[in-house]
C-alpha atoms as a PDB file:
ATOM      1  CA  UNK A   1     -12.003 -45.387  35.178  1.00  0.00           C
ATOM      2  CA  UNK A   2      -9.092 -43.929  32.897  1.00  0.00           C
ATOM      3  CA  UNK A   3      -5.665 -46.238  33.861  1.00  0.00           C
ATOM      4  CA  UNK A   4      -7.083 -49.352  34.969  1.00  0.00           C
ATOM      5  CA  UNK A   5      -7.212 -52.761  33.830  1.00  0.00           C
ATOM      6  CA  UNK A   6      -9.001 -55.546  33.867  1.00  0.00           C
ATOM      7  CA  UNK A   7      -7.913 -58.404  34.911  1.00  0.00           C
ATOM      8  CA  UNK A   8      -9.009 -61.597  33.190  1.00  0.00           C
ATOM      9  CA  UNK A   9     -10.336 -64.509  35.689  1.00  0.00           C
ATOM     10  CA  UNK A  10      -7.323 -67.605  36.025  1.00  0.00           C
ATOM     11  CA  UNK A  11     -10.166 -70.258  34.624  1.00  0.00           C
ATOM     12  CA  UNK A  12     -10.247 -68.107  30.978  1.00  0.00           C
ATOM     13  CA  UNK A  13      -6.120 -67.541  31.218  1.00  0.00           C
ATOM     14  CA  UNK A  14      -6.091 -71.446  31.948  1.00  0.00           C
ATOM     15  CA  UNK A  15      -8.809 -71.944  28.701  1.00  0.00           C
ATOM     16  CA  UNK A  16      -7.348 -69.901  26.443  1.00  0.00           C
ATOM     17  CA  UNK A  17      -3.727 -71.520  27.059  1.00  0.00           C
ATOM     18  CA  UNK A  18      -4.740 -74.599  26.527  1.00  0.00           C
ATOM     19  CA  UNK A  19      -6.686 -73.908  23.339  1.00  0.00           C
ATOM     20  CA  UNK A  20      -3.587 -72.287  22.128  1.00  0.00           C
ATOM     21  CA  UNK A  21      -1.557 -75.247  22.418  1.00  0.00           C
ATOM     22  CA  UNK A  22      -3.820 -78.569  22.458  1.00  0.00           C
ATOM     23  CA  UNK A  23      -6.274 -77.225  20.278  1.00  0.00           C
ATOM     24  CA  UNK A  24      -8.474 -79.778  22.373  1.00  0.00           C
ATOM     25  CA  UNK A  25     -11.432 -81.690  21.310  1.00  0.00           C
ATOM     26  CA  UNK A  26     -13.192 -81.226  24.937  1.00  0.00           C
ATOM     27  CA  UNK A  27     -11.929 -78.567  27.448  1.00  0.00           C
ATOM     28  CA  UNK A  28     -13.361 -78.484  31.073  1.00  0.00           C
ATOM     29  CA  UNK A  29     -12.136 -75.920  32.927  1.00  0.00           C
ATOM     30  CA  UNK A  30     -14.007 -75.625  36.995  1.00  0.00           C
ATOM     31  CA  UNK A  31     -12.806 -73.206  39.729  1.00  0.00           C
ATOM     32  CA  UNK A  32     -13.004 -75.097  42.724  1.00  0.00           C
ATOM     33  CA  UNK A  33     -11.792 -72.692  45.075  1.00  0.00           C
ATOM     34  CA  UNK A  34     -15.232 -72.242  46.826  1.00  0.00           C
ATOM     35  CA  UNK A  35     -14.824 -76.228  47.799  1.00  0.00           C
ATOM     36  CA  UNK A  36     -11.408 -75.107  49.724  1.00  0.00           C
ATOM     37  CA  UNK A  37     -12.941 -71.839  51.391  1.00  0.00           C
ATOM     38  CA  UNK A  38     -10.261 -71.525  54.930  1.00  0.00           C
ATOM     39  CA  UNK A  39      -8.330 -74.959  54.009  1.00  0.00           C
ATOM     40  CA  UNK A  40      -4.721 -74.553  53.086  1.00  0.00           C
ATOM     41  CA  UNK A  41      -3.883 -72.640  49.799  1.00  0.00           C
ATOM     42  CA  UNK A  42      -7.020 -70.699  49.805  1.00  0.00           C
ATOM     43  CA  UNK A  43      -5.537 -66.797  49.795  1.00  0.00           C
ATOM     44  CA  UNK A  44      -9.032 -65.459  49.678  1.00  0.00           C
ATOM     45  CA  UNK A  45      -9.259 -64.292  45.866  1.00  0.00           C
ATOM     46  CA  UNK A  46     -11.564 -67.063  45.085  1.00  0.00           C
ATOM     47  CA  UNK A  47      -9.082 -68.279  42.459  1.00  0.00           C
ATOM     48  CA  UNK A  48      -6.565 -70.657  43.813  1.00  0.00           C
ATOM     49  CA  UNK A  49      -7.860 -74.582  43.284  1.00  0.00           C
ATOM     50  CA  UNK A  50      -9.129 -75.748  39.464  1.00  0.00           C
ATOM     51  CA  UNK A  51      -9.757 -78.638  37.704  1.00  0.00           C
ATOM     52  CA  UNK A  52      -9.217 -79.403  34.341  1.00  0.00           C
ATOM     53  CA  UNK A  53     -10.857 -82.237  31.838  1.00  0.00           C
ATOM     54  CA  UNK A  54      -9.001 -82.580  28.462  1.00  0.00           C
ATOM     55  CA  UNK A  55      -9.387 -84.259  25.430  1.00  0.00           C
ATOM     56  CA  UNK A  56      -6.348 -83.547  22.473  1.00  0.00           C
ATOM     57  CA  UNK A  57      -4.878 -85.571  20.116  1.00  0.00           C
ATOM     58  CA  UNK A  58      -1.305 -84.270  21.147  1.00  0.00           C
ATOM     59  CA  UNK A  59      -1.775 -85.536  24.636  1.00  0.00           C
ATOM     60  CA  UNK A  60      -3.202 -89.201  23.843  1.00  0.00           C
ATOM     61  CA  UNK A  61       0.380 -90.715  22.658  1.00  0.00           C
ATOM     62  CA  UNK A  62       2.054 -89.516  25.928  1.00  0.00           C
ATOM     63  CA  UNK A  63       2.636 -91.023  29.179  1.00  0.00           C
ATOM     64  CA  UNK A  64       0.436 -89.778  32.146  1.00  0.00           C
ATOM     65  CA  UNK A  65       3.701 -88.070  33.409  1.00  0.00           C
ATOM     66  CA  UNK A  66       4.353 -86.614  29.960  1.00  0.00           C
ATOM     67  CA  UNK A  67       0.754 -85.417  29.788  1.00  0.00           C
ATOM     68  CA  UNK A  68       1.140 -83.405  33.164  1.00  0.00           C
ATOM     69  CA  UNK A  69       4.393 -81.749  32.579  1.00  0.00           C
ATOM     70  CA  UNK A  70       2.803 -80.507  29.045  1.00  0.00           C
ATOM     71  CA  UNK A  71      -0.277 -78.984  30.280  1.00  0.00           C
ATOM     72  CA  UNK A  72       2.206 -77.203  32.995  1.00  0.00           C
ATOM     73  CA  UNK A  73       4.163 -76.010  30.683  1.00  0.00           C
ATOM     74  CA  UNK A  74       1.257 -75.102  28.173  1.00  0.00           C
ATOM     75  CA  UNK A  75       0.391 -73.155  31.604  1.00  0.00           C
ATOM     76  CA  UNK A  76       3.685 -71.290  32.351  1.00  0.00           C
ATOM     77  CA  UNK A  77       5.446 -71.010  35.110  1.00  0.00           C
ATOM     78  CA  UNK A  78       3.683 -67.291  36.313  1.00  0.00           C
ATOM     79  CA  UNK A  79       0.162 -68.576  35.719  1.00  0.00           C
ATOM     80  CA  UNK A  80       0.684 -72.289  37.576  1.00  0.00           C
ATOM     81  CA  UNK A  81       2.747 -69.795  40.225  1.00  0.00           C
ATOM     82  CA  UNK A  82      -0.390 -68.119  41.019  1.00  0.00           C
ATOM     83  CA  UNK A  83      -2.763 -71.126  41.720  1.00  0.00           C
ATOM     84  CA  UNK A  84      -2.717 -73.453  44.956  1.00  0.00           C
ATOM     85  CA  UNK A  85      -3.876 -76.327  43.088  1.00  0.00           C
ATOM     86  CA  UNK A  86      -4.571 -78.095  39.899  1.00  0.00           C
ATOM     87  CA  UNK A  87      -6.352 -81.121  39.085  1.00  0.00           C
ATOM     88  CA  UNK A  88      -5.917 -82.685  35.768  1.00  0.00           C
ATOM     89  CA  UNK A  89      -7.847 -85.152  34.044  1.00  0.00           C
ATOM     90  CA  UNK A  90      -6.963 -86.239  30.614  1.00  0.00           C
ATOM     91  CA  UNK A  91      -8.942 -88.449  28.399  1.00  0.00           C
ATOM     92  CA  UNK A  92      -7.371 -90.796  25.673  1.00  0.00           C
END
């Protein structure tokens, strides 16, 4: 299968962004797309709704606000682009 690629699955882009940048104590990432099967957002790949359960020391001092807009930009603007939706939970 000379010239293709594999892509890697949006929950281990997701994981391995956030490891990169939070270095976090507890990382939860779920693909809930299956929950949103024919529902708005749901373009059929299986990949489009996740939830995500953090624990990092660089997140704790920061607002809930703050928190968010650091774990999208963490993200990137492409990878959050390709995803319908994003829960976030973040532990202190």
């Amino acid at each position: 299968m000379k010239g293709l690629t594999r892509k890697m699955p949006i929950a281990d882009e997701i994981r391995t962004k956030l490891e990169t940048a939070f270095a976090p104590e507890r990382l939860e990432v779920l693909n809930e797309s299956h929950r949103h099967r024919g529902h708005a957002g749901d373009d059929g790949s299986g990949e489009s709704h996740f939830h995500v359960t953090i624990r990092a020391a660089g997140l704790a001092p920061l607002s809930r606000l703050e928190r968010h807009r650091a774990i999208h930009a963490a993200l990137g603007r492409d990878l959050v682009g390709r995803i319908h939706a994003l829960g976030l939970t973040v532990e202190a």
